[in-house]
N, C-alpha and C. Protein backbone atom coordinates (compact mmCIF):
# COMPACT_ATOMS: atom_id res chain seq x y z
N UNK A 1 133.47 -56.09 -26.47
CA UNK A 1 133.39 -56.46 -27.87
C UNK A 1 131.94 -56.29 -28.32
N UNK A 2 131.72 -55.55 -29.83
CA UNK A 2 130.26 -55.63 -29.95
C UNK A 2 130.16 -56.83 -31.15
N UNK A 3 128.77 -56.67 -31.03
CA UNK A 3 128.02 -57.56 -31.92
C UNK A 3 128.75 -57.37 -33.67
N UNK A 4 128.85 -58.54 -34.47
CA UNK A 4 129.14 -57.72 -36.01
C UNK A 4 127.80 -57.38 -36.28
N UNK A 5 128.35 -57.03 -37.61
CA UNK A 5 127.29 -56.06 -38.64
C UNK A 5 127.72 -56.76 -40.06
N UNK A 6 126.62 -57.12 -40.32
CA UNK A 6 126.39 -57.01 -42.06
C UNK A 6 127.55 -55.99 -42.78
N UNK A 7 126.89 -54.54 -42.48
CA UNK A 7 127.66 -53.67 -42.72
C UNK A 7 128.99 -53.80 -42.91
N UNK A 8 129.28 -54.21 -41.82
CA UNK A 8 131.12 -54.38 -41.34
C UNK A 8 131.72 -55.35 -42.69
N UNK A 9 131.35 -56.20 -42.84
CA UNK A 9 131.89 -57.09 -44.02
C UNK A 9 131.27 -56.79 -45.46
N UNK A 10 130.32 -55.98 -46.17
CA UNK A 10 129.91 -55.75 -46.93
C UNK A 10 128.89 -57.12 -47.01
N UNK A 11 128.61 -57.54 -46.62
CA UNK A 11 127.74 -58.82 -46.25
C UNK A 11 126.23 -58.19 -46.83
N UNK A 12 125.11 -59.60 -46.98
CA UNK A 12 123.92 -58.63 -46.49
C UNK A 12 123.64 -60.18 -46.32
N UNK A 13 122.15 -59.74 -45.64
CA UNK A 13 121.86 -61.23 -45.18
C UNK A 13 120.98 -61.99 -46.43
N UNK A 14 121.30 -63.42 -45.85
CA UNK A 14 120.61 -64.54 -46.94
C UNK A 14 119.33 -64.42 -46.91
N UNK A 15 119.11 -64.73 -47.73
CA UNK A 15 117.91 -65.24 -48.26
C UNK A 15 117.43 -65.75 -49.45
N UNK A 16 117.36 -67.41 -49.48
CA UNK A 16 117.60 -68.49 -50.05
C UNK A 16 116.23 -69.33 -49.72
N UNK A 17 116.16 -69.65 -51.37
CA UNK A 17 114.79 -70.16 -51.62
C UNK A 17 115.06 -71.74 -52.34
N UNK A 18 114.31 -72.80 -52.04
CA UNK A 18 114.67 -74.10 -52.06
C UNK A 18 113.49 -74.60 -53.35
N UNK A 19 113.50 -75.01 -54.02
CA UNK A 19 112.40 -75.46 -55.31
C UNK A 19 112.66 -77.12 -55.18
N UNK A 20 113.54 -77.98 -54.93
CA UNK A 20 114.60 -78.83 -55.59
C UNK A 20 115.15 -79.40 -54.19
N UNK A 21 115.24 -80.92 -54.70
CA UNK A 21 116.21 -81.43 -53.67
C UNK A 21 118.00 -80.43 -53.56
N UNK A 22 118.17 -80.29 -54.97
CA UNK A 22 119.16 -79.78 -54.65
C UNK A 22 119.32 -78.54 -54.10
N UNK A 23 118.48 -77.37 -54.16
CA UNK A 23 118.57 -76.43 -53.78
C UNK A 23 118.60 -76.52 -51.98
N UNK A 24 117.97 -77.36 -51.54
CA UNK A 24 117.61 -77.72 -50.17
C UNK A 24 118.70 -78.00 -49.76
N UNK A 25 119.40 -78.78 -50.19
CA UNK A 25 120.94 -79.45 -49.91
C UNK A 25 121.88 -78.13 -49.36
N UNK A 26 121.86 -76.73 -50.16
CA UNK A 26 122.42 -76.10 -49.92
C UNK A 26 122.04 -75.43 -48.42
N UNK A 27 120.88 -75.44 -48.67
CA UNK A 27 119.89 -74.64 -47.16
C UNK A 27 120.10 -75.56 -46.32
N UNK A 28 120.56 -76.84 -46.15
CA UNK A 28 120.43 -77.78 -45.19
C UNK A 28 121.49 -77.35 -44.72
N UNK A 29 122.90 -77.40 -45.68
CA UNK A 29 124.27 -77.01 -45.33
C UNK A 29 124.52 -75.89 -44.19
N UNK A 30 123.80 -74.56 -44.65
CA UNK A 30 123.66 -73.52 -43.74
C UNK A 30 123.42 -73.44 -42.50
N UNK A 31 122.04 -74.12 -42.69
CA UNK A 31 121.46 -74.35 -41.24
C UNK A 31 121.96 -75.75 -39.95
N UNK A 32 123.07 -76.37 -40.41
CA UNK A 32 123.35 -77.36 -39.42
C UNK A 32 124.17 -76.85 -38.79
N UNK A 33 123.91 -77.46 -37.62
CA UNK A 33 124.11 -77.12 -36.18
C UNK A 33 123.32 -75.96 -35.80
N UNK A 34 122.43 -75.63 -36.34
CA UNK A 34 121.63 -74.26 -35.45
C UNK A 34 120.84 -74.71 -34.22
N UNK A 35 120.66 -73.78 -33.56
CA UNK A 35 119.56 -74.10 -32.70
C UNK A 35 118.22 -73.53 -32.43
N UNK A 36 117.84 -74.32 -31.91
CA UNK A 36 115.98 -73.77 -32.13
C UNK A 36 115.26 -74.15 -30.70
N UNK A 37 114.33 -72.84 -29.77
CA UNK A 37 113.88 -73.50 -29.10
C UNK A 37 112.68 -73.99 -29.08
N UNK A 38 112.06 -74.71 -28.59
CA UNK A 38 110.94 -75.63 -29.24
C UNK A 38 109.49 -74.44 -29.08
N UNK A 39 110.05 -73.51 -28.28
CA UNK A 39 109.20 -72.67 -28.44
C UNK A 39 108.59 -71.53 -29.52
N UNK A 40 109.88 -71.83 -30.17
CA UNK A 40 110.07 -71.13 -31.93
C UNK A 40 109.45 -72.12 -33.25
N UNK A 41 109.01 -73.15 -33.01
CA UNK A 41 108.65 -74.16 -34.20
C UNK A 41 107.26 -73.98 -34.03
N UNK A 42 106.60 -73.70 -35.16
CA UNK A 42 105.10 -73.63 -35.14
C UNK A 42 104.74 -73.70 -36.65
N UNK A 43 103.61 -74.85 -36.95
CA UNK A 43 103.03 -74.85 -37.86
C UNK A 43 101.40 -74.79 -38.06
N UNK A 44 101.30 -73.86 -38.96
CA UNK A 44 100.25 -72.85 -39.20
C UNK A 44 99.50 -74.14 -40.04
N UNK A 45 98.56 -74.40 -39.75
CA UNK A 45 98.15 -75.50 -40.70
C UNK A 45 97.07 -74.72 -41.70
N UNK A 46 96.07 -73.85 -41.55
CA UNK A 46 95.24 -73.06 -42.20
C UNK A 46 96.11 -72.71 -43.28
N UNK A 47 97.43 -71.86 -43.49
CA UNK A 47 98.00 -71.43 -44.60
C UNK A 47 99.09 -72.89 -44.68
N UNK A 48 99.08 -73.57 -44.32
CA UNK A 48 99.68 -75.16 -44.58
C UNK A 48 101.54 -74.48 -44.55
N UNK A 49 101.82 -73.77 -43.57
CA UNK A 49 103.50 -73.70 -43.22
C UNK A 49 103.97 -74.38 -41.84
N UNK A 50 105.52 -74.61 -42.09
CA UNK A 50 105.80 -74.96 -40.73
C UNK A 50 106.98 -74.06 -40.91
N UNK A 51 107.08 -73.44 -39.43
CA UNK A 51 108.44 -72.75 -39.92
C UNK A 51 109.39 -72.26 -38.20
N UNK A 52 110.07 -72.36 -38.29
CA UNK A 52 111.13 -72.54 -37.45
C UNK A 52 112.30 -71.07 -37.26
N UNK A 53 112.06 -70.18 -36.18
CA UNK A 53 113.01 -69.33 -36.28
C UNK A 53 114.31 -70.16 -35.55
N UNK A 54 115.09 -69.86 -35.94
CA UNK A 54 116.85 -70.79 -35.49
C UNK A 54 117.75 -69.52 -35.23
N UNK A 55 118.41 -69.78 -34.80
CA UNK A 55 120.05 -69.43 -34.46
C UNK A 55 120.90 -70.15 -34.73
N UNK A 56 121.25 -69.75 -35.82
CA UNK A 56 122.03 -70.84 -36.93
C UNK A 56 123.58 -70.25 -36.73
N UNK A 57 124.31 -70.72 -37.23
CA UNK A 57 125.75 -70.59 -37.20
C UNK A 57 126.10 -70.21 -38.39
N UNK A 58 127.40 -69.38 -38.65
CA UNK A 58 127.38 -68.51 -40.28
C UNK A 58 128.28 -69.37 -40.82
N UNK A 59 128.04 -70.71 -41.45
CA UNK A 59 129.14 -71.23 -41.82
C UNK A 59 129.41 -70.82 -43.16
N UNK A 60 129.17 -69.61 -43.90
CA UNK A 60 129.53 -68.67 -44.82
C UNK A 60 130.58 -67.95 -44.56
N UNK A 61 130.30 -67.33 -43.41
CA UNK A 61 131.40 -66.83 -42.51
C UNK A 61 132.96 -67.41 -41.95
N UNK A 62 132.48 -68.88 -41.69
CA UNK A 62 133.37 -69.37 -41.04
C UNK A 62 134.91 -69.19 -41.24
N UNK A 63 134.90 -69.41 -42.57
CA UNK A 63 136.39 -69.77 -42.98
C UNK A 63 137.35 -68.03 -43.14
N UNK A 64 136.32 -66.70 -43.16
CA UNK A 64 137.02 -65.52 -42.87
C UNK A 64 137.21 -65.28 -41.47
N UNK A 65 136.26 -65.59 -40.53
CA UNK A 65 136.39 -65.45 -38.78
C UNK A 65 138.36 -66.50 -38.64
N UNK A 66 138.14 -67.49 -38.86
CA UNK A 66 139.11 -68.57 -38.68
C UNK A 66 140.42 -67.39 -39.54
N UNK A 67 140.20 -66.89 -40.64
CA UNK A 67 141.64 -66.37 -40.92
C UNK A 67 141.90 -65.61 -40.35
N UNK A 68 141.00 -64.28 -40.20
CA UNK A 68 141.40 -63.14 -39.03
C UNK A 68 141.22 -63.46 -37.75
N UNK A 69 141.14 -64.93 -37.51
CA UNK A 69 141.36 -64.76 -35.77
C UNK A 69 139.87 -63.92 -34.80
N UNK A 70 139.06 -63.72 -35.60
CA UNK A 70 138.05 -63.22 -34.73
C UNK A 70 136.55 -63.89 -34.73
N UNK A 71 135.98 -63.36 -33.99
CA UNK A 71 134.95 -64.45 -33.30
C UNK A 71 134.18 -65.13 -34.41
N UNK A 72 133.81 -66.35 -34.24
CA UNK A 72 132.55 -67.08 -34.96
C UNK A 72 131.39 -66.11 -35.15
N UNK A 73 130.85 -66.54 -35.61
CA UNK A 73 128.95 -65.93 -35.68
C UNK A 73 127.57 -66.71 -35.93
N UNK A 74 126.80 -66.52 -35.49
CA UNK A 74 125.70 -67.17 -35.51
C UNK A 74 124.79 -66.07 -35.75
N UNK A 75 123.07 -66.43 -36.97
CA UNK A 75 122.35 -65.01 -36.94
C UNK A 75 121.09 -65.97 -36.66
N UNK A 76 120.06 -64.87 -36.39
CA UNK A 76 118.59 -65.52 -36.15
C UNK A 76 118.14 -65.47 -37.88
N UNK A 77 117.37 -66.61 -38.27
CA UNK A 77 117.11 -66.68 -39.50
C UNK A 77 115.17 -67.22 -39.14
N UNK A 78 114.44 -67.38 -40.39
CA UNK A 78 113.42 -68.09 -40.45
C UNK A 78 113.83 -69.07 -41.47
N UNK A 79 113.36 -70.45 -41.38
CA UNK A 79 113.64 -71.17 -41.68
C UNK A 79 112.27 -71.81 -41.81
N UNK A 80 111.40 -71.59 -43.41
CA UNK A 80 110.21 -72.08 -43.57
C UNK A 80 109.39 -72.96 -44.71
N UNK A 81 109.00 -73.71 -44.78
CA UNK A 81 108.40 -74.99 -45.28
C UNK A 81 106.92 -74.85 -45.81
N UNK A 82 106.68 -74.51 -46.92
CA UNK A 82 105.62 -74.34 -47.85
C UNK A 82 104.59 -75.51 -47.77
N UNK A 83 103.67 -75.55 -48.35
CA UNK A 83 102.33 -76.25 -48.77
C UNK A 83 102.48 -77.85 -48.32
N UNK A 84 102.73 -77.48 -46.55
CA UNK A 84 102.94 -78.41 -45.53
C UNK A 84 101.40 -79.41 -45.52
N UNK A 85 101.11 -80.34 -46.06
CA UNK A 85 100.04 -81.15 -45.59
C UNK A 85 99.83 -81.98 -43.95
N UNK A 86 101.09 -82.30 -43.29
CA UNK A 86 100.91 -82.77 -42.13
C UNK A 86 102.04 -83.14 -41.71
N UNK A 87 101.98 -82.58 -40.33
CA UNK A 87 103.79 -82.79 -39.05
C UNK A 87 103.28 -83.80 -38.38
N UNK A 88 104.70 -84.80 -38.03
CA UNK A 88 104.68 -85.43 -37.36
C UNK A 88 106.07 -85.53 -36.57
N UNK A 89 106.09 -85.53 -35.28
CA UNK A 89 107.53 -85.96 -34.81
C UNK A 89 107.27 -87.20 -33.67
N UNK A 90 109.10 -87.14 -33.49
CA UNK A 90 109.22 -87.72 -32.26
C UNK A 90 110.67 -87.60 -32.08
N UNK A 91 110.64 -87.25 -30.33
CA UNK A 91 111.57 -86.74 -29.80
C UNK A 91 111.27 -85.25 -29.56
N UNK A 92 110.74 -84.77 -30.22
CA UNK A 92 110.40 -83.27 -30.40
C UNK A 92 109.19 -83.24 -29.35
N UNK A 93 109.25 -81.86 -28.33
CA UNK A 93 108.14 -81.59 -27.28
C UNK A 93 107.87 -80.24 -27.57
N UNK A 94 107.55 -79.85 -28.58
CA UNK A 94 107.05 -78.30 -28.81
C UNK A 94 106.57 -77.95 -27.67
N UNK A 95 105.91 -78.28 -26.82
CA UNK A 95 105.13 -77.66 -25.64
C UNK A 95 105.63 -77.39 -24.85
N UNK A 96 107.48 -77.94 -24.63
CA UNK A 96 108.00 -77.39 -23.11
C UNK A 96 108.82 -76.51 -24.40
N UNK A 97 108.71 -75.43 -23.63
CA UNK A 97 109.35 -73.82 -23.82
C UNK A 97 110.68 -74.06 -23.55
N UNK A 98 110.97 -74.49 -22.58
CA UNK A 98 112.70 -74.74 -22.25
C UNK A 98 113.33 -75.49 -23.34
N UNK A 99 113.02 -76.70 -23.78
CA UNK A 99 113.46 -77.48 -24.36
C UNK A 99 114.24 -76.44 -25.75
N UNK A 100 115.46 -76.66 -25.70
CA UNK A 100 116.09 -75.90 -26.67
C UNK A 100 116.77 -77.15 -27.95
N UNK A 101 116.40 -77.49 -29.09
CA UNK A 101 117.12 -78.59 -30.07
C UNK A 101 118.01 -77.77 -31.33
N UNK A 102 118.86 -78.62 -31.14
CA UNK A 102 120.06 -78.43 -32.39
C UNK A 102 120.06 -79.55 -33.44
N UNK A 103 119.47 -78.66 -34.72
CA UNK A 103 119.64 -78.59 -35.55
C UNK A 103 120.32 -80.02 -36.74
N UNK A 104 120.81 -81.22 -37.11
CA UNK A 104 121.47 -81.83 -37.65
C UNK A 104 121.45 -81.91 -39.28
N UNK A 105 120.32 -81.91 -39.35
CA UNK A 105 119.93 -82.33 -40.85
C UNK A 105 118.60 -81.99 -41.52
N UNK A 106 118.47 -81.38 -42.87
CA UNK A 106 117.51 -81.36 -43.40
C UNK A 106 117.57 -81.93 -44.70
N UNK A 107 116.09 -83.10 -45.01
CA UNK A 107 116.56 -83.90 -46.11
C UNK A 107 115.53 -83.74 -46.94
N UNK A 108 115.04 -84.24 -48.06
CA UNK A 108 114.14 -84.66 -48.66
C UNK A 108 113.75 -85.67 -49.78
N UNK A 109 112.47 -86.17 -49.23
CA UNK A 109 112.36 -87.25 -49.62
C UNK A 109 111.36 -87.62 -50.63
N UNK A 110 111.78 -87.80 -51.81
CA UNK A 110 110.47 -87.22 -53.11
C UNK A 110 109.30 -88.51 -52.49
N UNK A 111 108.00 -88.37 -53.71
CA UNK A 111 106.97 -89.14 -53.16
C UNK A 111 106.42 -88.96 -54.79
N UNK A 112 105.17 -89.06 -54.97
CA UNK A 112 104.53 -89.45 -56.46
C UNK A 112 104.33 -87.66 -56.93
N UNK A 113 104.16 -87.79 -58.16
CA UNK A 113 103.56 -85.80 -58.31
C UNK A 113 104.33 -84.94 -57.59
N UNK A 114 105.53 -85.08 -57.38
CA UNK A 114 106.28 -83.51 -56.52
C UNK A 114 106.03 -83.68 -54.81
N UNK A 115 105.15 -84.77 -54.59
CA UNK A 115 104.80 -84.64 -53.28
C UNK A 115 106.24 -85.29 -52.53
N UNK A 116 106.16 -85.40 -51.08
CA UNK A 116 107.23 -85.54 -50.81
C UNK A 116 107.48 -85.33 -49.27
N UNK A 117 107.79 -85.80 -48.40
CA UNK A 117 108.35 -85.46 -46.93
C UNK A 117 109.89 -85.19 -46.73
N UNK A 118 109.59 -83.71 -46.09
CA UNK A 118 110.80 -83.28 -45.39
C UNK A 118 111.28 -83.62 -44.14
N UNK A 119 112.86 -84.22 -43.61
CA UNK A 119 112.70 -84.75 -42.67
C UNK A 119 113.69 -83.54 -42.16
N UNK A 120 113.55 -83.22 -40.50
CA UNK A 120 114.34 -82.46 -39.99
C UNK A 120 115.00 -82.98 -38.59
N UNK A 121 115.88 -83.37 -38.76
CA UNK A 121 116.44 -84.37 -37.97
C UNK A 121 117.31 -83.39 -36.65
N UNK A 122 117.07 -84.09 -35.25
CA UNK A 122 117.96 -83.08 -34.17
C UNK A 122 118.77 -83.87 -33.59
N UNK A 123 119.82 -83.40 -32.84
CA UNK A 123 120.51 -84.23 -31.81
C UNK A 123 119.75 -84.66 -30.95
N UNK A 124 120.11 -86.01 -30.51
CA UNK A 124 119.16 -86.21 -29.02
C UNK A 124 118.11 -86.91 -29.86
N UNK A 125 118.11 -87.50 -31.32
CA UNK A 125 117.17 -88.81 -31.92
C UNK A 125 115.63 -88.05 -32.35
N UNK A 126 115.57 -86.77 -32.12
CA UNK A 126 114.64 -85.98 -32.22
C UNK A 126 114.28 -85.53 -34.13
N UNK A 127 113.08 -85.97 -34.60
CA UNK A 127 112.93 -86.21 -35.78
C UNK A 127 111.98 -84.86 -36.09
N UNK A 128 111.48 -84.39 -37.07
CA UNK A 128 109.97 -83.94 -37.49
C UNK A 128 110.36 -84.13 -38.67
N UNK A 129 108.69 -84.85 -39.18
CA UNK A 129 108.53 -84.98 -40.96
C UNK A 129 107.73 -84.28 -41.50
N UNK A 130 108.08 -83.52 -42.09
CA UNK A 130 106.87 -82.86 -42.79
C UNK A 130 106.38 -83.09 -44.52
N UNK A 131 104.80 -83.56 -44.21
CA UNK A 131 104.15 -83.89 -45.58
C UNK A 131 103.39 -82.80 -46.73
N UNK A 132 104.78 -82.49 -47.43
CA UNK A 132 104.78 -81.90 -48.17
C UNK A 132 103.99 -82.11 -49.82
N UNK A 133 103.26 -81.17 -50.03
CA UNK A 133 102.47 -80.83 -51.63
C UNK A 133 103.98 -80.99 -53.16
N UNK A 134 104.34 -80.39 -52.32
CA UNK A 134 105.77 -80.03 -52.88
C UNK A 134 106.85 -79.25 -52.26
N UNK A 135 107.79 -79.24 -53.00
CA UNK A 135 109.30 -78.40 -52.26
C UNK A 135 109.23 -77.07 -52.25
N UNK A 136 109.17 -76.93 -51.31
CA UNK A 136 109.23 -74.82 -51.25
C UNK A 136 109.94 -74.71 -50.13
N UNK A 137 111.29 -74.12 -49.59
CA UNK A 137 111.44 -74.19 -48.79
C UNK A 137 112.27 -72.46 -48.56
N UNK A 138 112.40 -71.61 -47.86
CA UNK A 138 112.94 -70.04 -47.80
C UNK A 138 113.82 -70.20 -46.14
N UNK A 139 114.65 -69.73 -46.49
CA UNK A 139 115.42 -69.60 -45.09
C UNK A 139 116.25 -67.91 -45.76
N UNK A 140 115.78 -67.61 -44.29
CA UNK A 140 115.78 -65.42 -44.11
C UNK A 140 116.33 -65.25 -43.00
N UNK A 141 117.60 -64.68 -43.25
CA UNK A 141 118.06 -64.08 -42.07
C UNK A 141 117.48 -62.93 -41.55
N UNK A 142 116.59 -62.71 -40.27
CA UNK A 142 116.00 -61.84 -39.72
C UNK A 142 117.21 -60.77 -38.02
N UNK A 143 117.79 -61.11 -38.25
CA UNK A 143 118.69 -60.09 -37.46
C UNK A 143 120.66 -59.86 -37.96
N UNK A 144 120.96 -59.19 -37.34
CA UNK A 144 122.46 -58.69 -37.44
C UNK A 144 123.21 -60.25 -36.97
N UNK A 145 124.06 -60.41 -37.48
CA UNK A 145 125.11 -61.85 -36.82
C UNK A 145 125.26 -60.92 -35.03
N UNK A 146 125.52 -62.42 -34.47
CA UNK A 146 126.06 -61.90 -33.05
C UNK A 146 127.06 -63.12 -32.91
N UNK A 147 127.98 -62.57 -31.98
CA UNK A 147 128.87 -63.49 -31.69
C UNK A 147 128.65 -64.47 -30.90
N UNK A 148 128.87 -65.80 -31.33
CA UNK A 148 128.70 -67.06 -30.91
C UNK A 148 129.39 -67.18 -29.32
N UNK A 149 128.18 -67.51 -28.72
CA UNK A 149 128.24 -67.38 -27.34
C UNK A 149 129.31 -68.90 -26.88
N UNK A 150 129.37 -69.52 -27.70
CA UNK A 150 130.68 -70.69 -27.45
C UNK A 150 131.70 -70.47 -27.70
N UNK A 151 132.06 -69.17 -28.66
CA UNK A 151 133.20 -68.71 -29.09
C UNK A 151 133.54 -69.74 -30.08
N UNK A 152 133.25 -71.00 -30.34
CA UNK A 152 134.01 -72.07 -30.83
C UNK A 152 133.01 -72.61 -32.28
N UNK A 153 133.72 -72.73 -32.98
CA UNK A 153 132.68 -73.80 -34.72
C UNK A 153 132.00 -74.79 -34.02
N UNK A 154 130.76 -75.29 -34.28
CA UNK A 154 130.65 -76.82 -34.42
C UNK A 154 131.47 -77.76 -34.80
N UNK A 155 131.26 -78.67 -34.24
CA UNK A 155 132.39 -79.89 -34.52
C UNK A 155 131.41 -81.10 -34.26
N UNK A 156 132.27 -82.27 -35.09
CA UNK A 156 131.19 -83.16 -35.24
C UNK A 156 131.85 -84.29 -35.16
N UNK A 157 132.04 -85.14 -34.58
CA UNK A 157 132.85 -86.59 -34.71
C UNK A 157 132.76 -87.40 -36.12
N UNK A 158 134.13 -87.73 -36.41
CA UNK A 158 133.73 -88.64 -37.67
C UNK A 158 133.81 -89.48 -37.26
């Protein structure tokens, strides 16, 4: 079986820009359950970004894979955070390379003047906040979908 293609579905890839709590809401939607390894999160503090390449899951996709019976998908995206003033986590070990985290939630949380912290929440109690100038947020799909190596959707207990 190969990899899909953009192509194949008349698809092209996202790329979605966040101004707005609400706009974020939508980008949050996208990106849950992705995964990220901690070796992919890096914030540039000189140009004030934090940004995160993921392997996100196409839940755009989802509901055509599920009718035709054929595989899930997941694509590599960037997933990045504008006029970042200061990260903080916990739970999060950027420094071990192995450490691979999934994805739960991205929120935001206004503050005085547009300012504001983004919280990016993982399985496993794993937090990062980022102190944001304001909301800018871009998530870019940077490769072809590949088929989800679980074969299976996320699922989530209610």
């Amino acid at each position: 079986m190969s990899d899909a293609r953009f192509e194949d579905g008349g698809e092209k890839p996202l790329r979605l820009k966040a101004l707005d709590p609400d706009d974020l809401a939508v980008i949050a939607a996208l990106v849950q359950d992705a995964v990220v390894p901690a070796s992919e999160m890096r914030w540039d503090r000189k140009a004030r970004r934090f940004a995160l390449l993921i392997n996100r899951f196409r839940w755009e996709d989802a509901p055509n894979a599920k009718l035709r019976k054929r595989a899930y998908e997941r694509v590599q995206s960037v997933l990045a955070f504008e006029d970042v003033m200061h990260v903080r986590s916990q739970g999060v070990n950027a420094s071990d390379a192995d450490m691979v985290y999934a994805l739960l939630s991205v929120t935001f949380e206004a503050g005085k003047d547009g300012t504001g912290q983004v919280i990016l929440t993982f399985a496993g109690d794993g937090v990062v906040a980022l102190d944001v100038e304001a909301l800018e947020t871009v998530l870019r799909d940077v490769t072809r979908p590949y088929v989800a190596p679980s074969g299976k959707a996320p699922q989530h207990d209610i």
